[in-house]
Structure formats: C-alpha cells, structure tokens
PDB file of N, CA and C in Angstrom:
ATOM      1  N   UNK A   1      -7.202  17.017  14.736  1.00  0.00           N
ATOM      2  CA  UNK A   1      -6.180  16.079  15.170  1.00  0.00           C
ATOM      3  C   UNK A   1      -6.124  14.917  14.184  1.00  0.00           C
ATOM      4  N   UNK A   2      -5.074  14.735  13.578  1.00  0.00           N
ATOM      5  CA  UNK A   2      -4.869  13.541  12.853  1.00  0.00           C
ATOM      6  C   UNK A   2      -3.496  12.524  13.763  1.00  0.00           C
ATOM      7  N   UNK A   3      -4.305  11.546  13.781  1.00  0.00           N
ATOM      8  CA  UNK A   3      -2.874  10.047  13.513  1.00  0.00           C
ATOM      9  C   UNK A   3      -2.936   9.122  12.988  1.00  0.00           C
ATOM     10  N   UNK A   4      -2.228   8.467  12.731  1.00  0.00           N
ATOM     11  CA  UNK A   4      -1.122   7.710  12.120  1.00  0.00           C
ATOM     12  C   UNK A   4      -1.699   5.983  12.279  1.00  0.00           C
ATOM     13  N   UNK A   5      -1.970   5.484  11.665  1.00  0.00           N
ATOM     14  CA  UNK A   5      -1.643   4.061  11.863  1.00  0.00           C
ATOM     15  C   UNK A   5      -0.613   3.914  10.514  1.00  0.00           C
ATOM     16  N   UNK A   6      -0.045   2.549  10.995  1.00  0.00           N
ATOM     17  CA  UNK A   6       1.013   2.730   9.490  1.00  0.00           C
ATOM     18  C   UNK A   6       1.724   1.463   8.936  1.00  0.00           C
ATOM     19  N   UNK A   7       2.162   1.089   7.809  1.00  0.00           N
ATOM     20  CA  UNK A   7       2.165  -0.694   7.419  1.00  0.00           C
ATOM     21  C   UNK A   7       3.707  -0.408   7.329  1.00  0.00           C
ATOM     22  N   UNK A   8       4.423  -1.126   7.126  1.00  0.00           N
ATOM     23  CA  UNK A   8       5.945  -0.800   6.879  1.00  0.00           C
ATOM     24  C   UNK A   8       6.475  -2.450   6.451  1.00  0.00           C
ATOM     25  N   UNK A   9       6.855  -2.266   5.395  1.00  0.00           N
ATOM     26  CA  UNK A   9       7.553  -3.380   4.526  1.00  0.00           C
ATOM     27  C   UNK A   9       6.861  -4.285   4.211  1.00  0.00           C
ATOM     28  N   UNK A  10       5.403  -4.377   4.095  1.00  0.00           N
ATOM     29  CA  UNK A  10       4.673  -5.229   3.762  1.00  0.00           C
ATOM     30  C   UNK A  10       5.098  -5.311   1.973  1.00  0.00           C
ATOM     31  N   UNK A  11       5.350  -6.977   2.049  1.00  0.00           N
ATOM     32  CA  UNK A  11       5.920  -7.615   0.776  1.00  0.00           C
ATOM     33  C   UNK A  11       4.901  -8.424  -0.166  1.00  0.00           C
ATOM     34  N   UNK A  12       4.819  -8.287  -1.356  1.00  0.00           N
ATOM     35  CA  UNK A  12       3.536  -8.859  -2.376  1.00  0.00           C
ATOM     36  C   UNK A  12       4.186  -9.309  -3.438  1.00  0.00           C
ATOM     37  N   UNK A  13       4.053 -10.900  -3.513  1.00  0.00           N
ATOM     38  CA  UNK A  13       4.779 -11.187  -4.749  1.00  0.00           C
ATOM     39  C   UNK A  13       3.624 -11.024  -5.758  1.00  0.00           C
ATOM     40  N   UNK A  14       4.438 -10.396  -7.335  1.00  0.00           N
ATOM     41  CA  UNK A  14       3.208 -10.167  -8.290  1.00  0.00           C
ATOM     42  C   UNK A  14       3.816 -10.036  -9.593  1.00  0.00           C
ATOM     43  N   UNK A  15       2.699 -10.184 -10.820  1.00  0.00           N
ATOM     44  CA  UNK A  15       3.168  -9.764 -11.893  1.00  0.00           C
ATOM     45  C   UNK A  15       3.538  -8.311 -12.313  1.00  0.00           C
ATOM     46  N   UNK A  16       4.624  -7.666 -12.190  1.00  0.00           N
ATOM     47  CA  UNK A  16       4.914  -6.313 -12.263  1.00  0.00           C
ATOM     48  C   UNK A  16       5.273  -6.066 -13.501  1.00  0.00           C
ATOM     49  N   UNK A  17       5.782  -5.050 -14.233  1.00  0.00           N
ATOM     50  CA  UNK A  17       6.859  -4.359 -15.299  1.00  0.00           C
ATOM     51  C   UNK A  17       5.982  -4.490 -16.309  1.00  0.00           C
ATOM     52  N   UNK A  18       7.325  -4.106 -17.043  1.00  0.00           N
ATOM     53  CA  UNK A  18       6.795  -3.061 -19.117  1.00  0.00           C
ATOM     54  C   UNK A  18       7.500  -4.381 -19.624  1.00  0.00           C
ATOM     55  N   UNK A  19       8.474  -4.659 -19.929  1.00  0.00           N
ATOM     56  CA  UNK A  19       9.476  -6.187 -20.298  1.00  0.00           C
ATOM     57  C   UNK A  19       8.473  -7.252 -20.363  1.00  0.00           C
ATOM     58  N   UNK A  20       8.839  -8.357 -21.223  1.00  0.00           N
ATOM     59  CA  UNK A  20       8.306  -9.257 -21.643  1.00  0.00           C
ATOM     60  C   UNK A  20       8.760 -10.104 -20.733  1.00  0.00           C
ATOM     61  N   UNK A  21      10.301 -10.072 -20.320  1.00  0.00           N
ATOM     62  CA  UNK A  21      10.618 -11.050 -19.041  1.00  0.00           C
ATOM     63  C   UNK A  21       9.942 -10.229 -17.772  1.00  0.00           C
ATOM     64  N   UNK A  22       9.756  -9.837 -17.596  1.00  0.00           N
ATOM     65  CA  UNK A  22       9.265  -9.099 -16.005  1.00  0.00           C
ATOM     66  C   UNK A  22       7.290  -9.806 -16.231  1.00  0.00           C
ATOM     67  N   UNK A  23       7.247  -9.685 -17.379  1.00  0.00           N
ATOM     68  CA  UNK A  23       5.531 -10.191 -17.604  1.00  0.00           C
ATOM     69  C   UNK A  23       5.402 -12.113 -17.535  1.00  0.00           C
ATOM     70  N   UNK A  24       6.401 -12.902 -17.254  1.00  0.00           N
ATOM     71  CA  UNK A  24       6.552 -14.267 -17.282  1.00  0.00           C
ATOM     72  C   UNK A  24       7.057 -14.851 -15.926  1.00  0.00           C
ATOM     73  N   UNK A  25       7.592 -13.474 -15.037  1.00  0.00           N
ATOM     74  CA  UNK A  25       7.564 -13.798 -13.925  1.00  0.00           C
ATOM     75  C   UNK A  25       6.945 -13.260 -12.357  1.00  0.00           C
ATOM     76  N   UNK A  26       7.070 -13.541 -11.121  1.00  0.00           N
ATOM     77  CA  UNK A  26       6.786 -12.532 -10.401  1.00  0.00           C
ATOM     78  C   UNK A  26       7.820 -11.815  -9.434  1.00  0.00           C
ATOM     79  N   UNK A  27       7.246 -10.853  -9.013  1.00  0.00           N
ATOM     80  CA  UNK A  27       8.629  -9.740  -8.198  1.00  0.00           C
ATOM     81  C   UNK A  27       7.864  -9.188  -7.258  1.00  0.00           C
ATOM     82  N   UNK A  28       8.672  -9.154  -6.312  1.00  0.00           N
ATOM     83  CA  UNK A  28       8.644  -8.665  -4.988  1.00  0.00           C
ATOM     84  C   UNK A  28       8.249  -7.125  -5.087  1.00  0.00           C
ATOM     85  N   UNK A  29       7.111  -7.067  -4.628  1.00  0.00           N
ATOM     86  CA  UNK A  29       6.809  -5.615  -4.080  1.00  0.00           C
ATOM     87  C   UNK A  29       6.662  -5.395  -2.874  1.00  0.00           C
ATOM     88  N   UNK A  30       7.456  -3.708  -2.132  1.00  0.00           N
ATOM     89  CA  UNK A  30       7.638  -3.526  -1.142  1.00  0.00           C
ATOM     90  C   UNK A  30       7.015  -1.886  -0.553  1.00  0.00           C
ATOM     91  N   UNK A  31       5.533  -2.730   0.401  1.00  0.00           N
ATOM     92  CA  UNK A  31       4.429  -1.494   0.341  1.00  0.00           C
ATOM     93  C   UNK A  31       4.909  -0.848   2.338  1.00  0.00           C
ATOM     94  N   UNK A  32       4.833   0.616   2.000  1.00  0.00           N
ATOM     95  CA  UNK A  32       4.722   1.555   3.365  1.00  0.00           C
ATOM     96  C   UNK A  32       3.482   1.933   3.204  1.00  0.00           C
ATOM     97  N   UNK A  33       3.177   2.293   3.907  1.00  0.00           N
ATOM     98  CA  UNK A  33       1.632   2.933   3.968  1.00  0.00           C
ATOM     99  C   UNK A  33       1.572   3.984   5.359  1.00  0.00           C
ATOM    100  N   UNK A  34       0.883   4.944   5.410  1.00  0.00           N
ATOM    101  CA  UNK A  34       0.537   6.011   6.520  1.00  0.00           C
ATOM    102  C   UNK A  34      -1.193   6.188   5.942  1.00  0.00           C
ATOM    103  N   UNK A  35      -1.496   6.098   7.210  1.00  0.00           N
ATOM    104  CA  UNK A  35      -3.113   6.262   6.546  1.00  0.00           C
ATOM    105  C   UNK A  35      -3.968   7.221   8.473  1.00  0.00           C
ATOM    106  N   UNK A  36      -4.267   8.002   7.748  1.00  0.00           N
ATOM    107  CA  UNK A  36      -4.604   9.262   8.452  1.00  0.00           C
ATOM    108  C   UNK A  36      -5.949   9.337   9.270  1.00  0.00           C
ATOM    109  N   UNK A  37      -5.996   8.775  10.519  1.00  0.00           N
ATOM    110  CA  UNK A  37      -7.382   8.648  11.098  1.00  0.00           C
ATOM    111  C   UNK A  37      -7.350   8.809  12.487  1.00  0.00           C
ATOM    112  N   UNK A  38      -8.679   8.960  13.123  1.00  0.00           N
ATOM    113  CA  UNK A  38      -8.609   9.102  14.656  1.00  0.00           C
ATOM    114  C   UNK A  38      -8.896   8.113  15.341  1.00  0.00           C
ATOM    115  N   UNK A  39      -8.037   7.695  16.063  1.00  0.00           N
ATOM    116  CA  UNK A  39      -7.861   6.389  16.912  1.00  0.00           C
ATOM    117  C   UNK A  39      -8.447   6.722  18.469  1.00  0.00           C
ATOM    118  N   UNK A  40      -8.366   7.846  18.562  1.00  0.00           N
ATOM    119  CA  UNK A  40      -9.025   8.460  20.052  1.00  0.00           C
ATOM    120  C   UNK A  40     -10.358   6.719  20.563  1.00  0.00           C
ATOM    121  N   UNK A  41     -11.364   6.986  19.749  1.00  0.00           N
ATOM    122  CA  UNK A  41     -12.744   6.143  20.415  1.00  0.00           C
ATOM    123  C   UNK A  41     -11.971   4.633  20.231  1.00  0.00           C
ATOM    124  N   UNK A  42     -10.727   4.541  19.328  1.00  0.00           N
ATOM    125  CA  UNK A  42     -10.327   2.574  19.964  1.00  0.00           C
ATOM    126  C   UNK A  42      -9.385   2.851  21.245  1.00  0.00           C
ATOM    127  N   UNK A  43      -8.726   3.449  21.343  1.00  0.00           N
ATOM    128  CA  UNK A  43      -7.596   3.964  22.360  1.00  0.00           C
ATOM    129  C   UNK A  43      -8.662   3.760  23.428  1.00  0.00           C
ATOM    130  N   UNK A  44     -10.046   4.506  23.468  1.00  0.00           N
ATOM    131  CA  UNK A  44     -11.030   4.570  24.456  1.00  0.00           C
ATOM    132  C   UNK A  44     -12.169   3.439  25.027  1.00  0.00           C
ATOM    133  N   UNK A  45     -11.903   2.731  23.972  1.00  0.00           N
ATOM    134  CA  UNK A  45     -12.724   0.998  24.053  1.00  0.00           C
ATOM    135  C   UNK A  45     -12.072   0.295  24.190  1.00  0.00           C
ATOM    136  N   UNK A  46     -11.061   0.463  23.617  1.00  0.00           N
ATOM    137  CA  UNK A  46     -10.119  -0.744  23.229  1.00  0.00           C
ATOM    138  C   UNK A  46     -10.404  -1.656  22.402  1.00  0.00           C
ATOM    139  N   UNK A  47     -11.285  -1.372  21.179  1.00  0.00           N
ATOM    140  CA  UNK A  47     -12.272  -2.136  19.870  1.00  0.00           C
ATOM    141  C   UNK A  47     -11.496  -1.865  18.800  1.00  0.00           C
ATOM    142  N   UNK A  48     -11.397  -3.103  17.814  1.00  0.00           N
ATOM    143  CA  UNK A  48     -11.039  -2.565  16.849  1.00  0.00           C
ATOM    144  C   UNK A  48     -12.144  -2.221  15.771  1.00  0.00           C
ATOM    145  N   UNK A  49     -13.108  -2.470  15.716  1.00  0.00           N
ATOM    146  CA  UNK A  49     -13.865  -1.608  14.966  1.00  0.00           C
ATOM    147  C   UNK A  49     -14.307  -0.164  15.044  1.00  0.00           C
ATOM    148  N   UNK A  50     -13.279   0.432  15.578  1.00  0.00           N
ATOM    149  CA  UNK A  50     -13.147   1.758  15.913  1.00  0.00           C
ATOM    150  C   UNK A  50     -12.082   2.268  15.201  1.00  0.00           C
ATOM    151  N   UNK A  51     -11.178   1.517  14.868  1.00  0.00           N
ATOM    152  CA  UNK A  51      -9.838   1.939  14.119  1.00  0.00           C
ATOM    153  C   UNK A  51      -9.409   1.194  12.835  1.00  0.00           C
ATOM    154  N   UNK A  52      -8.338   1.719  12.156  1.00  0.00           N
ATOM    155  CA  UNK A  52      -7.498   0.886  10.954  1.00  0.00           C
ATOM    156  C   UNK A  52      -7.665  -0.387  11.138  1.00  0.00           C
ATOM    157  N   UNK A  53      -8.363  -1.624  10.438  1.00  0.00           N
ATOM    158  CA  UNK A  53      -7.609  -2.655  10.725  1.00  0.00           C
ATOM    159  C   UNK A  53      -6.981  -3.177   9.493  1.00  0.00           C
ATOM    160  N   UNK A  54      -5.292  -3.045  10.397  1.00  0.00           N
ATOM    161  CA  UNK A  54      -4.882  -3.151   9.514  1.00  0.00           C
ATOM    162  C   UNK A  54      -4.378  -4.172   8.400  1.00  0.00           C
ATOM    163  N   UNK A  55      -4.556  -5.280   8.993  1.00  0.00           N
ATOM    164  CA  UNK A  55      -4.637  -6.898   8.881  1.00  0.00           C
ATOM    165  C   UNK A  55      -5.562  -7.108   7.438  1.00  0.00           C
ATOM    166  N   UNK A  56      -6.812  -6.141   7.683  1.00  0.00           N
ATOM    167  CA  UNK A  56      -7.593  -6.091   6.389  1.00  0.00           C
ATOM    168  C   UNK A  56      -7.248  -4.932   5.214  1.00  0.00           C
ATOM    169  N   UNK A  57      -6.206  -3.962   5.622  1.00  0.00           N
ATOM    170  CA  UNK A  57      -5.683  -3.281   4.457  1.00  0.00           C
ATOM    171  C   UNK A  57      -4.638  -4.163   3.655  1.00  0.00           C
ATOM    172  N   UNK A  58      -3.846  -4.728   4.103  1.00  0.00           N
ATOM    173  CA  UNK A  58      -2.526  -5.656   3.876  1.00  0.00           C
ATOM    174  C   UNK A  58      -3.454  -6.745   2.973  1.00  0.00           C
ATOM    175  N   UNK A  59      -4.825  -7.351   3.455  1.00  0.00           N
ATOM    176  CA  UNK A  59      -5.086  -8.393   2.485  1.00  0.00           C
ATOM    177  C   UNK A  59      -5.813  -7.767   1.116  1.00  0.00           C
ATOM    178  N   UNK A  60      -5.952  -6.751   1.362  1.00  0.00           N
ATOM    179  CA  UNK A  60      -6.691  -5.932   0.403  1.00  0.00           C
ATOM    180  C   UNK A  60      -5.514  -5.780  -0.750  1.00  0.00           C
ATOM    181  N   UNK A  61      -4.629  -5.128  -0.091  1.00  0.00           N
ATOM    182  CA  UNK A  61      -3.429  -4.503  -1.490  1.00  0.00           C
ATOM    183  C   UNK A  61      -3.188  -6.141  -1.780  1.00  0.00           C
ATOM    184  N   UNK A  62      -3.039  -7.180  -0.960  1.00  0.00           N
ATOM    185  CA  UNK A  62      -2.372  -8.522  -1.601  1.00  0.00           C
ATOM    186  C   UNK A  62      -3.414  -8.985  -2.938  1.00  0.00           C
ATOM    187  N   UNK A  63      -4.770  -8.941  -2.707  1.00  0.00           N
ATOM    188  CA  UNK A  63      -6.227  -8.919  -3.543  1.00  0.00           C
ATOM    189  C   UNK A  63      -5.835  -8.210  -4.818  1.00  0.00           C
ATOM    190  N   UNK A  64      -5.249  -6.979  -4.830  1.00  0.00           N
ATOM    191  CA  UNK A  64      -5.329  -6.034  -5.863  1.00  0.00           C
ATOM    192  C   UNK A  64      -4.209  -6.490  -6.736  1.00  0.00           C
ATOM    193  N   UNK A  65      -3.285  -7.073  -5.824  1.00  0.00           N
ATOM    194  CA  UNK A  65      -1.725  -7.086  -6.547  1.00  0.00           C
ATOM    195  C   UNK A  65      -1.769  -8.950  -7.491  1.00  0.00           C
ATOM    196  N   UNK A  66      -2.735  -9.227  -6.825  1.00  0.00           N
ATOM    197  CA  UNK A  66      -3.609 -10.556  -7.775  1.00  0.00           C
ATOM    198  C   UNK A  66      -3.338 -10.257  -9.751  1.00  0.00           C
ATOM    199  N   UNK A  67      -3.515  -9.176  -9.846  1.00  0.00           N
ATOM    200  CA  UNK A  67      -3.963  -9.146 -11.574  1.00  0.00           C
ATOM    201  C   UNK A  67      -2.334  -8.005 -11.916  1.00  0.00           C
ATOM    202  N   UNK A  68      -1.961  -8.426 -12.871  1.00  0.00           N
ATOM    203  CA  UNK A  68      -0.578  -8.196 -13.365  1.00  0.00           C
ATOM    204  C   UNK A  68      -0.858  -6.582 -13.802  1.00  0.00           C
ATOM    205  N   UNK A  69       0.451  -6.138 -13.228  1.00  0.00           N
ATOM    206  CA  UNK A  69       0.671  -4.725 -13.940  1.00  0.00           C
ATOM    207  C   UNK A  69       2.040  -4.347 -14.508  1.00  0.00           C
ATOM    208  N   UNK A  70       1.768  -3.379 -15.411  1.00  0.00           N
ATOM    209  CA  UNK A  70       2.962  -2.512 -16.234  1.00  0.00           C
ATOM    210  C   UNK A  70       3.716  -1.835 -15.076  1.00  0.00           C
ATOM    211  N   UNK A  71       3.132  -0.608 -14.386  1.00  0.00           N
ATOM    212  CA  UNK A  71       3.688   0.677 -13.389  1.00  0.00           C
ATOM    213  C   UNK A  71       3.563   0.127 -11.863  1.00  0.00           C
ATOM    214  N   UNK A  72       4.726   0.172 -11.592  1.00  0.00           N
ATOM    215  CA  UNK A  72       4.237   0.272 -10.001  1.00  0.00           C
ATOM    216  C   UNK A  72       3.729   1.716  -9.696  1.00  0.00           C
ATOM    217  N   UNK A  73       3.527   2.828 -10.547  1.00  0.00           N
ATOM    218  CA  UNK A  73       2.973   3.624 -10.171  1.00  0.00           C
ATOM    219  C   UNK A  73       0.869   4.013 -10.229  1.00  0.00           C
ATOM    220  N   UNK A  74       0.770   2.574 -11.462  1.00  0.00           N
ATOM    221  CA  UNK A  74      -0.695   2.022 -11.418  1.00  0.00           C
ATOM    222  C   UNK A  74      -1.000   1.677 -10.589  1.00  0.00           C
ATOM    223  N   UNK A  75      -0.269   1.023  -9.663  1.00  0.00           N
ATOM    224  CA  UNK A  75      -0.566   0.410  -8.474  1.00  0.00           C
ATOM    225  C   UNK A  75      -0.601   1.143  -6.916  1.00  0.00           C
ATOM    226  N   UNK A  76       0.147   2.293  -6.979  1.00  0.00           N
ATOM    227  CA  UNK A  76      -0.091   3.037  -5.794  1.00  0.00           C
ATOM    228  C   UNK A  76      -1.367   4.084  -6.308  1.00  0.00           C
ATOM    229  N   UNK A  77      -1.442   4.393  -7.021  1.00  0.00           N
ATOM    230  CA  UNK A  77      -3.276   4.838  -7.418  1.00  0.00           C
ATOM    231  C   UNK A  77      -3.837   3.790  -7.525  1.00  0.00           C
ATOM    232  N   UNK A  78      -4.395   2.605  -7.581  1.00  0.00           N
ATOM    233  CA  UNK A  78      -5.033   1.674  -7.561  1.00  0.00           C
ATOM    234  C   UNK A  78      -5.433   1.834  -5.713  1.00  0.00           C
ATOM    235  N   UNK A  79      -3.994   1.041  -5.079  1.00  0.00           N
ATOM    236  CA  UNK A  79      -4.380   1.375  -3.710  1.00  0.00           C
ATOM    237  C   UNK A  79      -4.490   2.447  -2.823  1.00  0.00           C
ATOM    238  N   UNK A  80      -3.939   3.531  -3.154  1.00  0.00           N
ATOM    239  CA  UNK A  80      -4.396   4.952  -2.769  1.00  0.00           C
ATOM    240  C   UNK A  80      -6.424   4.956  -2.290  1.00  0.00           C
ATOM    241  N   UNK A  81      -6.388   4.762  -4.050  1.00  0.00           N
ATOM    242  CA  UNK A  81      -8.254   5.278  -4.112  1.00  0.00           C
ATOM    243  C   UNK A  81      -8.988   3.664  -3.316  1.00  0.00           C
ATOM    244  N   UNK A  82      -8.331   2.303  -3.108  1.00  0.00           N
ATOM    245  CA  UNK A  82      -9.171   1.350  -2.402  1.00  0.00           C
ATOM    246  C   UNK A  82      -8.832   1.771  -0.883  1.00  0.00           C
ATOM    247  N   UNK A  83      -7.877   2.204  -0.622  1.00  0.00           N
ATOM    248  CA  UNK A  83      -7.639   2.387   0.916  1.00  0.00           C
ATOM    249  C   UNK A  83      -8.911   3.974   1.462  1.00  0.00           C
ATOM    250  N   UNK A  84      -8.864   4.561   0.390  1.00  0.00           N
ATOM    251  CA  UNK A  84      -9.776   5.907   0.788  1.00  0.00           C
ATOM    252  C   UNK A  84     -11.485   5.511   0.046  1.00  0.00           C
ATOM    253  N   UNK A  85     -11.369   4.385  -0.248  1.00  0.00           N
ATOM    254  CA  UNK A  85     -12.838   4.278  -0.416  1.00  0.00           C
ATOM    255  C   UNK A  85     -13.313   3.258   0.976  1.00  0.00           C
ATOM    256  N   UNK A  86     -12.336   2.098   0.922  1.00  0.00           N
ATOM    257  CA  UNK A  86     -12.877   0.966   1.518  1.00  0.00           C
ATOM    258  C   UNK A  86     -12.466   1.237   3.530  1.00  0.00           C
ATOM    259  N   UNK A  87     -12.015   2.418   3.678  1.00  0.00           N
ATOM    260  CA  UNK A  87     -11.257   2.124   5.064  1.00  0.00           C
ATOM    261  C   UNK A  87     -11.597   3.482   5.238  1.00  0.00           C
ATOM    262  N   UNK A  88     -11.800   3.726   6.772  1.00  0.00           N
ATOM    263  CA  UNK A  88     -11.973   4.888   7.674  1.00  0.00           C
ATOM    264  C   UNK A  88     -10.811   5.573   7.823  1.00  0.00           C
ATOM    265  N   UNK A  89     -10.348   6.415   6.823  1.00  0.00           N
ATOM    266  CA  UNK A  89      -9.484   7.180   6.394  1.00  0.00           C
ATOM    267  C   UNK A  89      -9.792   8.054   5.566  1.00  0.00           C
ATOM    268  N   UNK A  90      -8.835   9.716   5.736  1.00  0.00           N
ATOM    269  CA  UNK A  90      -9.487  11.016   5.283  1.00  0.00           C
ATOM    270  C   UNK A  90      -8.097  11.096   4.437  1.00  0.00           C
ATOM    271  N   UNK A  91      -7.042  10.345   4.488  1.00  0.00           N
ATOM    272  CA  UNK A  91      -5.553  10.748   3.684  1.00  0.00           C
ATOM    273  C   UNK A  91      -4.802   9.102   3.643  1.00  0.00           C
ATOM    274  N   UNK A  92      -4.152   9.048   3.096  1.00  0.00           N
ATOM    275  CA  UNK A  92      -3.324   7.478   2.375  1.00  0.00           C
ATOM    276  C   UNK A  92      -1.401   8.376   1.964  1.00  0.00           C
ATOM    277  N   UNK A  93      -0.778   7.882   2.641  1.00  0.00           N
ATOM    278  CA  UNK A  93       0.282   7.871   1.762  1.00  0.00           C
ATOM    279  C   UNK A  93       0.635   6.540   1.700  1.00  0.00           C
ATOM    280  N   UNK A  94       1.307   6.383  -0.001  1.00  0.00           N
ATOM    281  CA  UNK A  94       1.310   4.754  -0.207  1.00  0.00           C
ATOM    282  C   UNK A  94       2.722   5.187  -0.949  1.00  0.00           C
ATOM    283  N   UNK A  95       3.864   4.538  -0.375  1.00  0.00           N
ATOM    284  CA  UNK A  95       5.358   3.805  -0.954  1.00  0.00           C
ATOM    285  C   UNK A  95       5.506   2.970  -1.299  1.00  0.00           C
ATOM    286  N   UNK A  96       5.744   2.282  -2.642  1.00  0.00           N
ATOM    287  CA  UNK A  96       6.037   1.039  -3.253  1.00  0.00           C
ATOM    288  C   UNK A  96       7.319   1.293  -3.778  1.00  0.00           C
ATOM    289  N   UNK A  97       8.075  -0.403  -3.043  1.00  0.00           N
ATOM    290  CA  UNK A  97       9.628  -0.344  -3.499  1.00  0.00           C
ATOM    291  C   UNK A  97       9.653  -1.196  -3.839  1.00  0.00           C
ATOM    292  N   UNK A  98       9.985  -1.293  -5.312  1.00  0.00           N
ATOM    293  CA  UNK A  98      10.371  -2.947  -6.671  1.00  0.00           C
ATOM    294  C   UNK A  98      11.977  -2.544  -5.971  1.00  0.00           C
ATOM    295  N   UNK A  99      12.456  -3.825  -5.579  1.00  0.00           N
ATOM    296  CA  UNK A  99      13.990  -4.250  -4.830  1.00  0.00           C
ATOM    297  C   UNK A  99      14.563  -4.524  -5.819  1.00  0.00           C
ATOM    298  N   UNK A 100      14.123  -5.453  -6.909  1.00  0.00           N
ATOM    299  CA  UNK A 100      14.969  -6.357  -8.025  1.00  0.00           C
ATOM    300  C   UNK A 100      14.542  -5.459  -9.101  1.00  0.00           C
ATOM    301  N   UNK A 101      14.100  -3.873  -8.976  1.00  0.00           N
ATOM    302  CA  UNK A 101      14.287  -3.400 -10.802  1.00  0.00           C
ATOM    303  C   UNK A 101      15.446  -3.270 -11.054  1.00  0.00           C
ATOM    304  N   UNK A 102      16.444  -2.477 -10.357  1.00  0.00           N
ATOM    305  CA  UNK A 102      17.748  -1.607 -10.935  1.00  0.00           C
ATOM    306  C   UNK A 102      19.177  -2.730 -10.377  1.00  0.00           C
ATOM    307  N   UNK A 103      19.716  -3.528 -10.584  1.00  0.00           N
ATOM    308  CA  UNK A 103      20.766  -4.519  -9.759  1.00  0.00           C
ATOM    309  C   UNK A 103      21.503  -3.936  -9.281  1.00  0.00           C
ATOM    310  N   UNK A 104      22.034  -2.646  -9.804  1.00  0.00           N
ATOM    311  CA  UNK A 104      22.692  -1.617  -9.013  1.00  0.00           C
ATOM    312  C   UNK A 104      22.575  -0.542  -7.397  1.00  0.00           C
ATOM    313  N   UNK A 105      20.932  -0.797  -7.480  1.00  0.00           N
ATOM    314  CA  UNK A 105      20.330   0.159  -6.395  1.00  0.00           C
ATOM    315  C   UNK A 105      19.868  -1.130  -5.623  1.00  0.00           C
ATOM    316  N   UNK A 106      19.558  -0.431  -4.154  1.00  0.00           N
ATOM    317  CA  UNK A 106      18.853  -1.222  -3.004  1.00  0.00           C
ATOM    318  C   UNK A 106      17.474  -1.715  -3.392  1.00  0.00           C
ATOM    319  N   UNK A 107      17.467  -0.467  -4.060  1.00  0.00           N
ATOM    320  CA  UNK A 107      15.659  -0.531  -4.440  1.00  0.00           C
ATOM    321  C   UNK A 107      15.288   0.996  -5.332  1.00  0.00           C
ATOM    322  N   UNK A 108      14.015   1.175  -6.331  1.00  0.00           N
ATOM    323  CA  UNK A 108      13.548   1.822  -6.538  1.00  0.00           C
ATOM    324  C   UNK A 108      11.965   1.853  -6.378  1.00  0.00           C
ATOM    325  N   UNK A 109      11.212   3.073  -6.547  1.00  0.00           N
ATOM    326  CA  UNK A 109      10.103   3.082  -6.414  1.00  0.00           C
ATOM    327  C   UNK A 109       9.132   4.225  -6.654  1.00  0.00           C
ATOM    328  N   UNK A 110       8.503   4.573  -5.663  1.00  0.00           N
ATOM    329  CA  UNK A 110       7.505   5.863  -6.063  1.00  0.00           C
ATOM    330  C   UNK A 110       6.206   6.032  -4.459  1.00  0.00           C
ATOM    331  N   UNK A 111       6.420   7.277  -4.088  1.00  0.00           N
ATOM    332  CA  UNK A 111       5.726   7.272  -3.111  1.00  0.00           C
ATOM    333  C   UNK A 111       4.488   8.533  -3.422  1.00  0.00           C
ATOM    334  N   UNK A 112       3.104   8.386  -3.535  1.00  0.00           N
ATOM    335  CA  UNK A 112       2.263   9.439  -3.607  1.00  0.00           C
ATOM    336  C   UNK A 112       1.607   9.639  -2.181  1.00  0.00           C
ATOM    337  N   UNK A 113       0.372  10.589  -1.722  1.00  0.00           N
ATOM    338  CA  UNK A 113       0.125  10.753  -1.112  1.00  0.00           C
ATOM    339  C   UNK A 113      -1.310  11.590  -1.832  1.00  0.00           C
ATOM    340  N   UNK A 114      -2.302  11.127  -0.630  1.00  0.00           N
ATOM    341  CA  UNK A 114      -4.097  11.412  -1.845  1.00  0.00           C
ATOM    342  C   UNK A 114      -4.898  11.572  -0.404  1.00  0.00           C
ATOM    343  N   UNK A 115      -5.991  12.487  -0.510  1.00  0.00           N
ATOM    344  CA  UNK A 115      -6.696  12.435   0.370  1.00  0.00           C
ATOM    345  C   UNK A 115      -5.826  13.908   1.268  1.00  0.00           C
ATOM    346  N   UNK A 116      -7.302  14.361   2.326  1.00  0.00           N
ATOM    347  CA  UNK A 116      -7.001  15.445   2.897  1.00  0.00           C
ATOM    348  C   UNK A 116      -6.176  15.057   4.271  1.00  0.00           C
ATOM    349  N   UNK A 117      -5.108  15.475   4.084  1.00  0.00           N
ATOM    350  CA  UNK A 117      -4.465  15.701   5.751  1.00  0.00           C
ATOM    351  C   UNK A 117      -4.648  16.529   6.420  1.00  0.00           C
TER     352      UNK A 117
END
C-alpha cells in the first residue's frame, strides 16, 4: 500500500538560469511534490512523527534553493535525492515550474520521479 502526502505550488525565490541576466537576479520557482509513504500508524496516533512533515520538506528545498543554479533540472535531482535521503519516503516525484522563463507560456519546467513506487 502506498500514499500520498503532497506539496502543491510551493514558491522559492532563487538564483536560477544559464544567462548572465538570469545570474544577477532572482526568479520564482514553482515546486509540486508527491512523496510516497505510509501514513496508516499517524492516521492511527494522530502523531506527526509518524508521517511526512511536511513543513520540514518545504524548508529543506527553500535551504537548497539558497545557492544559485544553471538547470532547474539540477535542482529537481538535488531535491529528489534530499527528500529520499532525509525523509521517510520509498519514491519522490518532484515538478518544478520557472513562470517567468518563456513570456509567451504560463510556465515551463520539468517533472522527474526517483525512488521505488
């Protein structure tokens, strides 16, 4: 049995991009997350040290998104492998959407998925 806890639109301002202007300023990153665990024994205590917390994944990716990057796709392997090292989770899918790359689109991005489901 697997479920679901899950982050949705969590926003990180940061140094992103390949561009020399994108490296002088910061941009909005826009993180989903699904992260794959059994909630059964908090459902059954009602503890959260039984489950995701997820309050401490959200400050974690904000921690990581601290030091400037080229790829937003460095960055969903970055937090992929901290969410499956540091958190009681067997699978991570991680969506990152840069809003302000393309002026034409809503948004672009890149979604992977790591770890056994």
């Amino acid at each position: 049995m697997t479920d679901i806890v899950f982050i949705k639109q969590f926003k990180v301002q940061t140094v992103i991009g390949v561009y020399e202007w994108e490296k002088a300023i910061q941009q909005t990153l826009e993180f989903d997350l699904e992260l794959a665990t059994d909630i059964r024994q908090a459902a059954a205590t009602d503890d959260l040290q039984y489950t995701l917390d997820y309050s401490a994944v959200c400050t974690a990716i904000a921690e990581l998104c601290q030091q400037p990057h080229e790829l937003i796709e460095t960055v969903a392997e970055k937090v992929a492998a901290m969410v499956l090292e540091k958190f009681p989770t067997k699978a991570v899918k991680v969506t990152i959407a840069k809003p302000a790359a393309v002026p034409a689109a809503a948004s672009v991005g890149v979604s992977i998925s790591r770890g056994c489901w």
